[in-house]
N, C-alpha and C. Protein backbone atom coordinates (compact mmCIF):
# COMPACT_ATOMS: atom_id res chain seq x y z
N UNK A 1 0.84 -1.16 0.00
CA UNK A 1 0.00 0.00 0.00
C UNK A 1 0.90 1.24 0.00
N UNK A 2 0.93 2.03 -0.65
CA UNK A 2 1.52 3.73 -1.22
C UNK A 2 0.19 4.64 -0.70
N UNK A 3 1.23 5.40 0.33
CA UNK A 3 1.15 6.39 0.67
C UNK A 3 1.09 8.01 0.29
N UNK A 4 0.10 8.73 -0.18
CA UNK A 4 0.57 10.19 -0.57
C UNK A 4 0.32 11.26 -0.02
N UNK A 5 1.29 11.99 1.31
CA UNK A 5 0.48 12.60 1.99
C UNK A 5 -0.79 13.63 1.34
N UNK A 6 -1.73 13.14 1.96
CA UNK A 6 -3.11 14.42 1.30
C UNK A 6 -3.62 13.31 1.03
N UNK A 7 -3.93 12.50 0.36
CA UNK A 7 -4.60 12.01 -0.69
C UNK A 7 -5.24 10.60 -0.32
N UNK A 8 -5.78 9.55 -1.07
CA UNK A 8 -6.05 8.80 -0.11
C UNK A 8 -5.32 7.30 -0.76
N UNK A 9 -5.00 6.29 -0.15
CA UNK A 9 -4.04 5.48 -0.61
C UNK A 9 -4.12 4.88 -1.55
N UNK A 10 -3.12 4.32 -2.23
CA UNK A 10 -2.67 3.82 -3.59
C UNK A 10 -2.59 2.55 -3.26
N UNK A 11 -3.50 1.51 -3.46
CA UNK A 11 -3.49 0.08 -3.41
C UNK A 11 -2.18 -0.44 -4.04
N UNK A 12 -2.20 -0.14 -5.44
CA UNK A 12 -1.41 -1.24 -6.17
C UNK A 12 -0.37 -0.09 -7.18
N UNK A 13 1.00 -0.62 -6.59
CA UNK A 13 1.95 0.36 -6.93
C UNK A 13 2.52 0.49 -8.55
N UNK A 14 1.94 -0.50 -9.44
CA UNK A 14 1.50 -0.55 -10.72
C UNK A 14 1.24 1.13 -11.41
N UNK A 15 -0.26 0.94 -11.14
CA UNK A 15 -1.09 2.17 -11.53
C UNK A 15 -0.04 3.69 -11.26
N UNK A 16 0.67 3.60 -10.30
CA UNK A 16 1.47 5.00 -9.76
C UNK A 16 2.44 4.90 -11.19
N UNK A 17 3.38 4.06 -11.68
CA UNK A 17 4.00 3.45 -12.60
C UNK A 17 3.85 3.75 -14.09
N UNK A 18 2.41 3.14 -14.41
CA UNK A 18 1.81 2.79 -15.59
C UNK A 18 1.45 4.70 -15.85
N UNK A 19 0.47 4.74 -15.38
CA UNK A 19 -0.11 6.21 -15.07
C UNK A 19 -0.02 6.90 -13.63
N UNK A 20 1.12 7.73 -13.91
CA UNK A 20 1.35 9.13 -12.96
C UNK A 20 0.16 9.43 -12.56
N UNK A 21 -0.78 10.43 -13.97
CA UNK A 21 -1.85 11.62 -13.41
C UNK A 21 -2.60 10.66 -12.83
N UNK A 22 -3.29 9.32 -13.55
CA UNK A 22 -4.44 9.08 -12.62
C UNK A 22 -4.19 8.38 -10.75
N UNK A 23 -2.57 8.22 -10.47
CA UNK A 23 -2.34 7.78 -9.33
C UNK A 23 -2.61 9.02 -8.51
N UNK A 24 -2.48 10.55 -8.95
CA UNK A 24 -2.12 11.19 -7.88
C UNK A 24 -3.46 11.65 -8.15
N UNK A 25 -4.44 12.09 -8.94
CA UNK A 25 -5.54 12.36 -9.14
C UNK A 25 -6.53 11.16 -9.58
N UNK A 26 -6.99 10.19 -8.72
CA UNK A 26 -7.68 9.12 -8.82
C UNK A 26 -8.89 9.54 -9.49
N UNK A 27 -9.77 10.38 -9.35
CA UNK A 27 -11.08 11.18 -9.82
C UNK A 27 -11.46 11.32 -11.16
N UNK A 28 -9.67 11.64 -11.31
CA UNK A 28 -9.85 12.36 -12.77
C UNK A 28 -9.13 11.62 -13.84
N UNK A 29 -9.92 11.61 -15.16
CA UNK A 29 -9.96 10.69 -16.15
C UNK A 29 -9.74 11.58 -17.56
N UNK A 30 -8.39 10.97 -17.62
CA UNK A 30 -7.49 11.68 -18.70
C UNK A 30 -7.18 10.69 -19.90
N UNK A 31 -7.57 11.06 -20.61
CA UNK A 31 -7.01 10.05 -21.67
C UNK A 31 -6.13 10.57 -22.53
N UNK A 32 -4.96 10.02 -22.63
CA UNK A 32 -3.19 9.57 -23.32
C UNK A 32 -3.34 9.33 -24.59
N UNK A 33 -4.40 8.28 -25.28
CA UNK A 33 -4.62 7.95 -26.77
C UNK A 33 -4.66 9.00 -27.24
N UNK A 34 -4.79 9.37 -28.50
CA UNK A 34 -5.31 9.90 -29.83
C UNK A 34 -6.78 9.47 -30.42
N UNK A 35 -7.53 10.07 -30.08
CA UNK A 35 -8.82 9.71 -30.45
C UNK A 35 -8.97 10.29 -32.30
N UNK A 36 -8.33 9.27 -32.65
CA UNK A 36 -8.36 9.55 -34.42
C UNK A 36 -10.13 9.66 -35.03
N UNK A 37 -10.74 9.55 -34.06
CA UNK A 37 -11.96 9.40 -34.73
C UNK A 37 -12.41 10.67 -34.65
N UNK A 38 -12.48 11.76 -33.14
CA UNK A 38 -12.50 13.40 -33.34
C UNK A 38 -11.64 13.61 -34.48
N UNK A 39 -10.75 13.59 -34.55
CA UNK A 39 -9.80 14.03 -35.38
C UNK A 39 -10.44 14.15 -36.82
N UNK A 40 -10.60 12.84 -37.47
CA UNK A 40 -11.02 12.81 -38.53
C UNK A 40 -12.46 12.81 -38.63
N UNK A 41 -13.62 13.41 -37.39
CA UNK A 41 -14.95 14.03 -37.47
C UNK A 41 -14.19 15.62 -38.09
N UNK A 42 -13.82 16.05 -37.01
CA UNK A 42 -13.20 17.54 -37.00
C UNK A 42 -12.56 17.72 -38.51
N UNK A 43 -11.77 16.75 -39.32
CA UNK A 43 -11.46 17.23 -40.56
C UNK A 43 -12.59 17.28 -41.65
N UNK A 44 -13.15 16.17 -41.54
CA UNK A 44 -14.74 16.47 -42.31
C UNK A 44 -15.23 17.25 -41.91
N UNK A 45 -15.66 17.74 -40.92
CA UNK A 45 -16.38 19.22 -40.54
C UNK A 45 -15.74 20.09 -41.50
N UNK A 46 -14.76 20.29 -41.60
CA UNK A 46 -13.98 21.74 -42.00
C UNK A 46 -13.66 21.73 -43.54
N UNK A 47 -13.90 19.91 -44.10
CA UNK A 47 -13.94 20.14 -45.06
C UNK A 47 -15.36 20.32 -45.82
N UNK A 48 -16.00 19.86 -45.22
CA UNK A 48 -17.54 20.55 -45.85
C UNK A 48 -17.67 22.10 -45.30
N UNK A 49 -17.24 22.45 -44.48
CA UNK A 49 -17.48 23.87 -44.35
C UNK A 49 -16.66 24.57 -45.52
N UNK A 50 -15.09 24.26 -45.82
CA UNK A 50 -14.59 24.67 -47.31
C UNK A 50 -15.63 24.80 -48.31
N UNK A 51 -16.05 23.63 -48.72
CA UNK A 51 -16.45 23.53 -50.01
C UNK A 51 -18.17 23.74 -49.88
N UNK A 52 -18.73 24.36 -48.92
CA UNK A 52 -19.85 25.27 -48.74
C UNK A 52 -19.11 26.55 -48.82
N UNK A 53 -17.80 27.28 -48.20
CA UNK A 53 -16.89 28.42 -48.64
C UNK A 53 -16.77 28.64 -50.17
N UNK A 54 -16.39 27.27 -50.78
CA UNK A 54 -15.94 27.97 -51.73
C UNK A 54 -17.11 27.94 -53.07
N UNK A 55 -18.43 27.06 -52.29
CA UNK A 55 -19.31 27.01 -53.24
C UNK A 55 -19.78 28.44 -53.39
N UNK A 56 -19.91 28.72 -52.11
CA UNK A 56 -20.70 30.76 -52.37
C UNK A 56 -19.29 31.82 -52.71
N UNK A 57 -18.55 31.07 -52.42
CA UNK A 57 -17.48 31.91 -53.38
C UNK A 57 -17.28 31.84 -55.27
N UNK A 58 -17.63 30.49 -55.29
CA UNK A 58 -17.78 30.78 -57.06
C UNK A 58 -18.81 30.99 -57.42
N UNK A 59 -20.35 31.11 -56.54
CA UNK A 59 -21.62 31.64 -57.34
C UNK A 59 -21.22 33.05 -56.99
N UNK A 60 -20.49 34.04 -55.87
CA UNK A 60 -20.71 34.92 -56.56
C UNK A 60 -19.28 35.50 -57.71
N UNK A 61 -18.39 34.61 -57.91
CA UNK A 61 -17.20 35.03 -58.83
C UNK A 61 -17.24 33.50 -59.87
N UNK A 62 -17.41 33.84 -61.21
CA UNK A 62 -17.33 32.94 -61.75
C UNK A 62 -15.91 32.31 -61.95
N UNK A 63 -14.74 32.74 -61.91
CA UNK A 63 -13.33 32.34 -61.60
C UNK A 63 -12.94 31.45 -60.39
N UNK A 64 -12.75 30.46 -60.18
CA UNK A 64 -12.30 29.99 -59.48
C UNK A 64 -10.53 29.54 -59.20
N UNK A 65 -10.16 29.31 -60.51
CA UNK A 65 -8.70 29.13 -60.45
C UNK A 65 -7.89 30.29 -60.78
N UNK A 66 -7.21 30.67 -59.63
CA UNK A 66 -6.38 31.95 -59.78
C UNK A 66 -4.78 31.80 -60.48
N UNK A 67 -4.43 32.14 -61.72
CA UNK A 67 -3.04 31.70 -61.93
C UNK A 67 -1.81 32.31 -60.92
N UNK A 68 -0.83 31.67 -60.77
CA UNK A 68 0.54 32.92 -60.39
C UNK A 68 0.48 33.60 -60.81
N UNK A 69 1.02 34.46 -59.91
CA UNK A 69 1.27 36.04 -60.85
C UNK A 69 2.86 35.62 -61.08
N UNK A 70 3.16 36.11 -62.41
CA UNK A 70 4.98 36.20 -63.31
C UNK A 70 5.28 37.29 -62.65
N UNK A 71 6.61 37.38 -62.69
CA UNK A 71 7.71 38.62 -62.63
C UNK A 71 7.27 39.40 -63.94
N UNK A 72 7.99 40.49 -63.74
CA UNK A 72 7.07 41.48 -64.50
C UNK A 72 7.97 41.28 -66.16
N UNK A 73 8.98 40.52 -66.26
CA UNK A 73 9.19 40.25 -67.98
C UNK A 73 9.27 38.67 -67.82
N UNK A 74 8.99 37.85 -66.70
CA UNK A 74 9.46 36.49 -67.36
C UNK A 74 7.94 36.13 -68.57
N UNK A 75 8.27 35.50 -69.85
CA UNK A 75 6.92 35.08 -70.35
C UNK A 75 6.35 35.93 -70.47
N UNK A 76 7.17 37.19 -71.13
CA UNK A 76 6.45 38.39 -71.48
C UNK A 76 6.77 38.48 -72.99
N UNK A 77 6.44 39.93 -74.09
CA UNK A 77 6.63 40.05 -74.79
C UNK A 77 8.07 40.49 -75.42
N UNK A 78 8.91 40.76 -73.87
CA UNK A 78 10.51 40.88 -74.32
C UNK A 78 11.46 40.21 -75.34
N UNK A 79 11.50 38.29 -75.04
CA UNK A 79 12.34 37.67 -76.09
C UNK A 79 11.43 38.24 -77.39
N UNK A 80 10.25 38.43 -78.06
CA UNK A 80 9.56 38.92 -79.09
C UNK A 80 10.47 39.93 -79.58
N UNK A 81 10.67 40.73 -78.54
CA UNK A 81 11.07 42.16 -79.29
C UNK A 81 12.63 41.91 -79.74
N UNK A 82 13.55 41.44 -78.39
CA UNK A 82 14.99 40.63 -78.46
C UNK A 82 15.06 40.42 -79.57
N UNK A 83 14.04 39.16 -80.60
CA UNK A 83 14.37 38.53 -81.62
C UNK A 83 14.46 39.71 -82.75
N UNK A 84 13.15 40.24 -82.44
CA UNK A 84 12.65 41.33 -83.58
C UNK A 84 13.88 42.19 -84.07
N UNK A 85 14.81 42.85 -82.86
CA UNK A 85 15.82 43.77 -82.62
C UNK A 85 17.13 42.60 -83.53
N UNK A 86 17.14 41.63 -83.42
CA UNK A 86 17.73 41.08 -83.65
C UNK A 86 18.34 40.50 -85.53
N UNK A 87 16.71 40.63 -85.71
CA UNK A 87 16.83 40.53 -87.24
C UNK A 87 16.75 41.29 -87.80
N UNK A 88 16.10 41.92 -87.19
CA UNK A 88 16.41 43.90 -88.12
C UNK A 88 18.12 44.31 -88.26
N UNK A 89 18.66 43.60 -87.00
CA UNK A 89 19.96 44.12 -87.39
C UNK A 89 21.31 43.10 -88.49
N UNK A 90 20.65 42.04 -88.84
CA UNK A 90 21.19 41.60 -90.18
C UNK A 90 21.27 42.55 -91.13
N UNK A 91 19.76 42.93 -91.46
CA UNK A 91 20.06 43.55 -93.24
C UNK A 91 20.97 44.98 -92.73
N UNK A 92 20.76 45.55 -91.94
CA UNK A 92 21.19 47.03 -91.57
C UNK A 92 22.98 46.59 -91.07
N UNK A 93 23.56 45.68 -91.10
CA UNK A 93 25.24 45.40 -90.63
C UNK A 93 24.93 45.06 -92.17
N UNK A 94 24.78 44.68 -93.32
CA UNK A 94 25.00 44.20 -94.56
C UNK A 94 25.07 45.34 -95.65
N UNK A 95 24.33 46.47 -94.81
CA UNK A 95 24.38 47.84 -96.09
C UNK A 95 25.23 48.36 -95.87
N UNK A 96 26.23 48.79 -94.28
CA UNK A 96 27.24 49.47 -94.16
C UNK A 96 28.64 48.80 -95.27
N UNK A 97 28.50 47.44 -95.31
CA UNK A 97 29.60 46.42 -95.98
C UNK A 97 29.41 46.98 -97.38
N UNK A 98 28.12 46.67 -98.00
CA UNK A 98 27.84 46.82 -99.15
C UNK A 98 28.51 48.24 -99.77
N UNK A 99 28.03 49.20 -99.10
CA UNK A 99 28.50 50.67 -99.51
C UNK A 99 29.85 50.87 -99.15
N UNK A 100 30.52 50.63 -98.18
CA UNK A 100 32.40 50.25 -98.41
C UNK A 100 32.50 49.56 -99.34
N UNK A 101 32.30 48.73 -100.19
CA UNK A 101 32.78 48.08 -101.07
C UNK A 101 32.32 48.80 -102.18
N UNK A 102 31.62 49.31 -102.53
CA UNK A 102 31.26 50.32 -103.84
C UNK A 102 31.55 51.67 -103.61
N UNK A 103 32.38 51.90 -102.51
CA UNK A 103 32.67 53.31 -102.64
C UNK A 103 31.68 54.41 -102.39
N UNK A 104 30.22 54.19 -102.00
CA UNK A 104 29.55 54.67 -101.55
C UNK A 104 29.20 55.44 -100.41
N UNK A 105 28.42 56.16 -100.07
CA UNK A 105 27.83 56.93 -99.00
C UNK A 105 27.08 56.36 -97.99
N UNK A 106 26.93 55.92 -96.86
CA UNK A 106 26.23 55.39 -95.69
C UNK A 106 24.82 56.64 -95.39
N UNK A 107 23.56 56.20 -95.89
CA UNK A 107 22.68 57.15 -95.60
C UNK A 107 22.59 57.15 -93.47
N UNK A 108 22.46 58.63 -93.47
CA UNK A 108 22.62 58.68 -91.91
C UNK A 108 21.37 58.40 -91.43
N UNK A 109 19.99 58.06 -92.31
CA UNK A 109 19.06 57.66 -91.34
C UNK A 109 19.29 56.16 -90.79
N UNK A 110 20.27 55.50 -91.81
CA UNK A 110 20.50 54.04 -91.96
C UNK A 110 21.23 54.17 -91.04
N UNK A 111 22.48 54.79 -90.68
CA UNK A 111 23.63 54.71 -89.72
C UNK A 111 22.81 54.73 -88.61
N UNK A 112 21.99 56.00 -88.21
CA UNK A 112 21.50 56.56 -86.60
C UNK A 112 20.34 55.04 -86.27
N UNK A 113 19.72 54.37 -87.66
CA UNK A 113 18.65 53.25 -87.21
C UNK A 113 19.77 51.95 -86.84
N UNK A 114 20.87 51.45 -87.35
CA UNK A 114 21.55 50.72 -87.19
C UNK A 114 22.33 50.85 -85.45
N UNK A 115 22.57 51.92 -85.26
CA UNK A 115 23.12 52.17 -83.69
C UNK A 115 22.40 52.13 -82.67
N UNK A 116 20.65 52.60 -83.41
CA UNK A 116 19.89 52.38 -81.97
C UNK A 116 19.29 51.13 -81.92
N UNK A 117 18.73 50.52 -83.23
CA UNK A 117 18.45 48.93 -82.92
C UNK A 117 19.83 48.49 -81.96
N UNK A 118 20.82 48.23 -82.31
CA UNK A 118 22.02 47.72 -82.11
C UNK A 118 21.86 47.99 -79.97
N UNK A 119 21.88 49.29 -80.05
CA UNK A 119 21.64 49.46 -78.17
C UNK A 119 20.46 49.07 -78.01
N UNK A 120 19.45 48.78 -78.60
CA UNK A 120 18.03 48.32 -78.07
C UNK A 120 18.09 46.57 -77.64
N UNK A 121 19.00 46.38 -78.58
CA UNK A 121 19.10 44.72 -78.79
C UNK A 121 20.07 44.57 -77.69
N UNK A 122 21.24 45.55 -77.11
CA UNK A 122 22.07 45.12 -76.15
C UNK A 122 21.36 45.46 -74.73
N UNK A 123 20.23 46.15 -74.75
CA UNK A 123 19.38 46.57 -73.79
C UNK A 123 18.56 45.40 -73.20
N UNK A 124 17.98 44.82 -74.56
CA UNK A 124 17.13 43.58 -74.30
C UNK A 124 18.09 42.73 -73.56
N UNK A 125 19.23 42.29 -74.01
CA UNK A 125 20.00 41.24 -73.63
C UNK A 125 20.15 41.51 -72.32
N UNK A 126 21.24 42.68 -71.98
CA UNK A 126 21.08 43.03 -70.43
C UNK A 126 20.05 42.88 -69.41
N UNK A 127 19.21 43.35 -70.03
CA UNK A 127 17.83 42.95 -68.99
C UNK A 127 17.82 41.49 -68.74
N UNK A 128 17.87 40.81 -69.70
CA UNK A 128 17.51 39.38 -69.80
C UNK A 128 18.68 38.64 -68.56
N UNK A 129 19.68 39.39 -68.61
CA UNK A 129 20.50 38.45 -67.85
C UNK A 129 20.42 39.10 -65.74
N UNK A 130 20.01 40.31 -66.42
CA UNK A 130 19.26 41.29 -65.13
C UNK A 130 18.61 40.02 -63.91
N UNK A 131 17.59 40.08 -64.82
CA UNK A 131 16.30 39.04 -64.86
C UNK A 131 17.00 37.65 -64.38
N UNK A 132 17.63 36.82 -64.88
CA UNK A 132 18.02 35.44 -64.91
C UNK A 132 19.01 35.40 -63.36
N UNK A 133 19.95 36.63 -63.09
CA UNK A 133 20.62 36.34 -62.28
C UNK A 133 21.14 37.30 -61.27
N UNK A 134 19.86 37.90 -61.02
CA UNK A 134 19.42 39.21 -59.71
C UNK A 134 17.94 38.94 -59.91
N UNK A 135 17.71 37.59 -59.65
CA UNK A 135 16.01 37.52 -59.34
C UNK A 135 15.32 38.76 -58.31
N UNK A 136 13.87 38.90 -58.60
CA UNK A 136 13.38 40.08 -57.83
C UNK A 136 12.95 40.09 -56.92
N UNK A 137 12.62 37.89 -56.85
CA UNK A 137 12.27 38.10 -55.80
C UNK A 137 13.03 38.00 -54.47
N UNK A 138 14.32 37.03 -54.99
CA UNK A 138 15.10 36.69 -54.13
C UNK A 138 15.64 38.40 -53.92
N UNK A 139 16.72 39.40 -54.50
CA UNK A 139 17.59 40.62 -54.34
C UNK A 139 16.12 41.94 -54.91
N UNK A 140 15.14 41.84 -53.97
CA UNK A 140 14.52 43.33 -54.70
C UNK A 140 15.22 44.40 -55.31
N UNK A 141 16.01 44.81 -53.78
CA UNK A 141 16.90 46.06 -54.18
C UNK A 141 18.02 46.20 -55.09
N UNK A 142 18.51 45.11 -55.01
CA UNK A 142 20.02 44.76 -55.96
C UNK A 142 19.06 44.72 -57.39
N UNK A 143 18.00 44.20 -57.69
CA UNK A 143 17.36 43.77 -59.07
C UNK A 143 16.84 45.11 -59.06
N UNK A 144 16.48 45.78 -58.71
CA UNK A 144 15.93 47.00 -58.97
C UNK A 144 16.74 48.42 -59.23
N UNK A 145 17.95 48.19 -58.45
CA UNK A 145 19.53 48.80 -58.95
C UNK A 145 19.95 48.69 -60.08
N UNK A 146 19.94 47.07 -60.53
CA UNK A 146 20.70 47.20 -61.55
C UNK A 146 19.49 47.61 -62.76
N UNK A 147 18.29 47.39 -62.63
CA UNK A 147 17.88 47.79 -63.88
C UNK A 147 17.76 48.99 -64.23
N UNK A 148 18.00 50.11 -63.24
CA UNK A 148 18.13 51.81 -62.77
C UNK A 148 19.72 51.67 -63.61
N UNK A 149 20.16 51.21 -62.86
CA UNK A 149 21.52 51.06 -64.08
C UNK A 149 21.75 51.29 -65.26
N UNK A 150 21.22 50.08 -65.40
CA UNK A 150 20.87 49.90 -66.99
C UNK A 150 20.15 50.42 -68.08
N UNK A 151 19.07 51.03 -67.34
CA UNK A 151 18.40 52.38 -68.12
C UNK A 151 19.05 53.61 -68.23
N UNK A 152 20.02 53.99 -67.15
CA UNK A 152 20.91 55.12 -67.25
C UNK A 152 21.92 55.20 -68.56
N UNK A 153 22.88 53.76 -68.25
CA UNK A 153 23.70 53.33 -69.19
C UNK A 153 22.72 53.64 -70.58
N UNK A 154 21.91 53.27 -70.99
CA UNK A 154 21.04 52.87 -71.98
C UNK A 154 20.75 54.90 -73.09
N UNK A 155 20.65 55.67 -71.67
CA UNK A 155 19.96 57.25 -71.88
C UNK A 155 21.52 57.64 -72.36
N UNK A 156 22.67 57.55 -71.74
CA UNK A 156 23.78 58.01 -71.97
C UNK A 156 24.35 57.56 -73.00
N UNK A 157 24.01 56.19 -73.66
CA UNK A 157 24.59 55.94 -74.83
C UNK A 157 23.42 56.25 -75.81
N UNK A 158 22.51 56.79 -75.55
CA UNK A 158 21.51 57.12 -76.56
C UNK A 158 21.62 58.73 -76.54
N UNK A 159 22.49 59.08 -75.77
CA UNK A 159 23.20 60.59 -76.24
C UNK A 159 24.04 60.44 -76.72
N UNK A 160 25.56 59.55 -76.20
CA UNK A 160 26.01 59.38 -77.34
C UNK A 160 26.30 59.24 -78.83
N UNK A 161 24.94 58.46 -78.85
CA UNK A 161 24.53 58.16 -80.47
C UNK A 161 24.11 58.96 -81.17
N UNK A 162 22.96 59.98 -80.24
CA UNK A 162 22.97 61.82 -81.01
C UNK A 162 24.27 62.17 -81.39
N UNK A 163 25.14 62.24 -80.15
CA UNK A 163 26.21 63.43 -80.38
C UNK A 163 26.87 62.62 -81.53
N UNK A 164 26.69 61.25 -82.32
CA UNK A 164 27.78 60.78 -82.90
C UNK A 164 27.28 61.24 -84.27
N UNK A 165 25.97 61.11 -84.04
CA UNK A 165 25.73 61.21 -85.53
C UNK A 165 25.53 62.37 -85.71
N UNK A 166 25.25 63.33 -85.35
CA UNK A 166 25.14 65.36 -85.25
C UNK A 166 26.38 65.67 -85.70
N UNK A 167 27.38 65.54 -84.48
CA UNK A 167 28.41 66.31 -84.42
C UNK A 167 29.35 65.45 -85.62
N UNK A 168 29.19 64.28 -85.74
CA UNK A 168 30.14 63.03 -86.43
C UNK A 168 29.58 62.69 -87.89
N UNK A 169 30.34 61.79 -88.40
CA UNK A 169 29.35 61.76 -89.43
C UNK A 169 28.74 60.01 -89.33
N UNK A 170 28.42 59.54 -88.17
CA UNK A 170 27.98 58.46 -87.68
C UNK A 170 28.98 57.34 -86.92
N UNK A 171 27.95 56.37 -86.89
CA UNK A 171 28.83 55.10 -85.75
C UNK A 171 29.36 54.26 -87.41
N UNK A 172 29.02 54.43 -88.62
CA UNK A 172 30.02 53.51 -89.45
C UNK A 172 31.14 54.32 -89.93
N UNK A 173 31.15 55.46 -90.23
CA UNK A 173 32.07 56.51 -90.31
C UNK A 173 33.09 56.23 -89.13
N UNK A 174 32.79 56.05 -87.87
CA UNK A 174 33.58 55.85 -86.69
C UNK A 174 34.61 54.52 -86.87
N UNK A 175 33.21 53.80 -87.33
CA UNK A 175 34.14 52.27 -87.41
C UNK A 175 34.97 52.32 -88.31
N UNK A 176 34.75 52.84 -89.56
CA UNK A 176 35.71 52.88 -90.80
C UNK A 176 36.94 53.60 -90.28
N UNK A 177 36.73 54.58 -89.48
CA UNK A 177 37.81 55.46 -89.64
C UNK A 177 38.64 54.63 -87.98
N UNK A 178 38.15 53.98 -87.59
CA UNK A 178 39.06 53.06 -86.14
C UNK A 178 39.78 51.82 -87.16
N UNK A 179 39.54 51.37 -88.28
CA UNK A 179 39.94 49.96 -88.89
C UNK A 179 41.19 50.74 -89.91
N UNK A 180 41.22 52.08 -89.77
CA UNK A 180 42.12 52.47 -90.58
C UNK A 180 43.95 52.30 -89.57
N UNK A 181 44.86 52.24 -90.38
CA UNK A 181 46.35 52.35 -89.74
C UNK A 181 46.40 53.36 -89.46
N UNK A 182 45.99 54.98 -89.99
CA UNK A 182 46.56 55.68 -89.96
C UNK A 182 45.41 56.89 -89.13
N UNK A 183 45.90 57.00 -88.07
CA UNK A 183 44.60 57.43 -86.96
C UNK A 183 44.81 58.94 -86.76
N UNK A 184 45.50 59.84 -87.56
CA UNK A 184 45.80 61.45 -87.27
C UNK A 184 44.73 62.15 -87.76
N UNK A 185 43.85 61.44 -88.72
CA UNK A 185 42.38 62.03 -88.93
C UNK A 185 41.46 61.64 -88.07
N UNK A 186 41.57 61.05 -86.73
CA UNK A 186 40.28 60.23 -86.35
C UNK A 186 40.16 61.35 -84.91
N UNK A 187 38.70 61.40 -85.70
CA UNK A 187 38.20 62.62 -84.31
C UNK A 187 37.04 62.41 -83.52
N UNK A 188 36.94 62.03 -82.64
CA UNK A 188 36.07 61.48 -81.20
C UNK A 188 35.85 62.60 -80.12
N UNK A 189 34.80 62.95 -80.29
CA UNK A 189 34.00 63.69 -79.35
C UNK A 189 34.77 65.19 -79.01
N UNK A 190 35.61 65.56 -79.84
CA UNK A 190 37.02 66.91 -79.78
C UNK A 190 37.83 66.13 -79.30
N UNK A 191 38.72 65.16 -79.70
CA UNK A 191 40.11 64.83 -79.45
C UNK A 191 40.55 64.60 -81.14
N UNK A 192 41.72 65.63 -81.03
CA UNK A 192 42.49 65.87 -82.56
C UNK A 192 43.55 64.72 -82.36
C-alpha cells in the first residue's frame, strides 16, 4: 500500500507506474490515446465547411482558379522584341559592308537606325541576364539597382549616339575610320 500525503491510498503500486496523473488524481480521467476518430470528425467538418466556402465563393465570382502572378518580364513580350531587334539588325550590318565596297555613302538615317536597334538589342539582352541572375524576388533592391543602371547606361549611350551622328558623321564613319592604320584624322567627341 503507497502512501501520498493528502490524498487517499494507492493500493497497487502498478497504476502510480503505468499512469502518474491518474495515481495522484484518482477522480480524474485523462485520456493519453489519440482519439483519431474526433480528429477525422473535426477534418470532415472543415472540409464541408470549405467547399460550402468555396461554393458561395464561385456563385458569386465565376473564376475559381487563380493563376501565379509572373515577374514582371518572365513570359512576357521581351524575347519577341529581343528577336525582332535582332533581325532587323542583319540587313542594316550588310548595307554598311555593301556601300564600303562600292565606294559609296552610308545614308545617316541608316547609320542613326543601325546604332539604336544595335543598343536596343544590347538593352534587351542586359535585362535578360538582369532578370536570370538578380532575381526580384530573391535581391529586390540589388534587381531594382541594376535595372536603374541599366536604363541610365542605356539614356547616356543614346546621347552618345545623337552626339555621334550630329556632331560626327555616324557610328560607321567611326568604325571605318578606327579599322584604318593611320589614326591622325580620327576625331572622337574633340580629341584631334
Amino acid at each position: 500500500m503507497l502512501l501520498f500525503p493528502g490524498l487517499k491510498p494507492v493500493l497497487n503500486a502498478s497504476t502510480v507506474i503505468v499512469n502518474p496523473v491518474r495515481a495522484v488524481f484518482p477522480g480524474l480521467v485523462l485520456s493519453t490515446k489519440r482519439s483519431f476518430y474526433s480528429i477525422n470528425r473535426l477534418n470532415a467538418e472543415n472540409k464541408i465547411n470549405d467547399i460550402a466556402n468555396t461554393s458561395k465563393e464561385a456563385s458569386s465570382s465565376v473564376q475559381m482558379f487563380k493563376p501565379p502572378e509572373f515577374s514582371q518580364f518572365k513570359d512576357s513580350y521581351q524575347k519577341d522584341y529581343e528577336r525582332i531587334a535582332k533581325y532587323t539588325l542583319i540587313p542594316l550590318t550588310m548595307v554598311p559592308f555593301y556601300a564600303s565596297f562600292t565606294g559609296g555613302v552610308m545614308n545617316p538615317l541608316l547609320d542613326a537606325s543601325l546604332s539604336s536597334i544595335f543598343l536596343i538589342y544590347l538593352q534587351y539582352g542586359f535585362t535578360s541576364c538582369i532578370i536570370d541572375y538578380i532575381p526580384k524576388e530573391k535581391y529586390p533592391r540589388w534587381h531594382k539597382l541594376a535595372l536603374y543602371c541599366l536604363y541610365g547606361g542605356s539614356m547616356l549611350s543614346l546621347y552618345g549616339i545623337y552626339e555621334l551622328e550630329t556632331k560626327n558623321n555616324g557610328f560607321v564613319d567611326l568604325v571605318k575610320k578606327l579599322w584604318n592604320e593611320n589614326d591622325d584624322h580620327l576625331y572622337i567627341f574633340g580629341r584631334n
